[in-house]
Protein backbone atom coordinates (compact mmCIF):
# COMPACT_ATOMS: atom_id res chain seq x y z
CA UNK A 1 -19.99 10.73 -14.30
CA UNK A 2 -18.33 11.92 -11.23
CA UNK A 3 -19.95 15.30 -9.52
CA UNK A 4 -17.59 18.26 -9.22
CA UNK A 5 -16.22 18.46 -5.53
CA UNK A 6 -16.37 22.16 -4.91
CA UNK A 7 -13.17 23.59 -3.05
CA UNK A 8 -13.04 23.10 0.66
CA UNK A 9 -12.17 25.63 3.51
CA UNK A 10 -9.85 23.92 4.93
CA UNK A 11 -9.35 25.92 8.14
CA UNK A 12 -13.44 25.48 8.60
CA UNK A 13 -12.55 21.66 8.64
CA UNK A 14 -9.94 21.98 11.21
CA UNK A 15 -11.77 23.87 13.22
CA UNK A 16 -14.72 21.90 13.15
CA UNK A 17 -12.22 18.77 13.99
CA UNK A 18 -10.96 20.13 16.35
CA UNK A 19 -14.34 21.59 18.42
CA UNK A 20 -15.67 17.78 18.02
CA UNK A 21 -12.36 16.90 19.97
CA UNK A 22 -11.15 14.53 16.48
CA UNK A 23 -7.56 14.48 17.00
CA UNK A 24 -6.63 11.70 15.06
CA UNK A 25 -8.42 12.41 12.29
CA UNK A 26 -6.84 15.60 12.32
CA UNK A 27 -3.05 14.28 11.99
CA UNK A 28 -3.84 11.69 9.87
CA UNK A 29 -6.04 14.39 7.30
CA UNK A 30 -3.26 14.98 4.90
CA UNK A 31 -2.17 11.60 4.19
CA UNK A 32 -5.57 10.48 3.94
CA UNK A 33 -6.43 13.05 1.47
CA UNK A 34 -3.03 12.18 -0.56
CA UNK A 35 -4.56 8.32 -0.95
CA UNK A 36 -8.21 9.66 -1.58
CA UNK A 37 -6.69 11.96 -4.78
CA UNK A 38 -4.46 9.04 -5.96
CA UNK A 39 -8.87 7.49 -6.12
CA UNK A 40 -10.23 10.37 -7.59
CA UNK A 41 -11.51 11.70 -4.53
CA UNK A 42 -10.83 13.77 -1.87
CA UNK A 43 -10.96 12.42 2.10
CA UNK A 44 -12.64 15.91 2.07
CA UNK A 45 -15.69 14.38 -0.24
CA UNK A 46 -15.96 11.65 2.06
CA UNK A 47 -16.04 13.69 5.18
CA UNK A 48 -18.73 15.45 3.90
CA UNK A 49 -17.55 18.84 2.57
């Protein structure tokens, strides 16, 4: 069984990329994301949120 993912603030994420200086992960977050649905899963459950 795969656990519910609850919804993710998004602009909490960005902001937390962006205080731990993550740039790259920041432009690359959407596309990522895209891939990780087209899995099942979001880059979100991976980043740990």
């Amino acid at each position: 069984m795969i656990r519910q993912i609850p919804p993710v603030n998004e602009d909490k994420l960005i902001d937390g990329l962006k205080r731990l200086k993550l740039k790259h992960i920041r432009e690359i977050l959407d596309d990522v994301n895209e891939i990780a649905m087209a899995e099942e899963a979001g880059c979100f459950y991976f980043l740990g949120y």
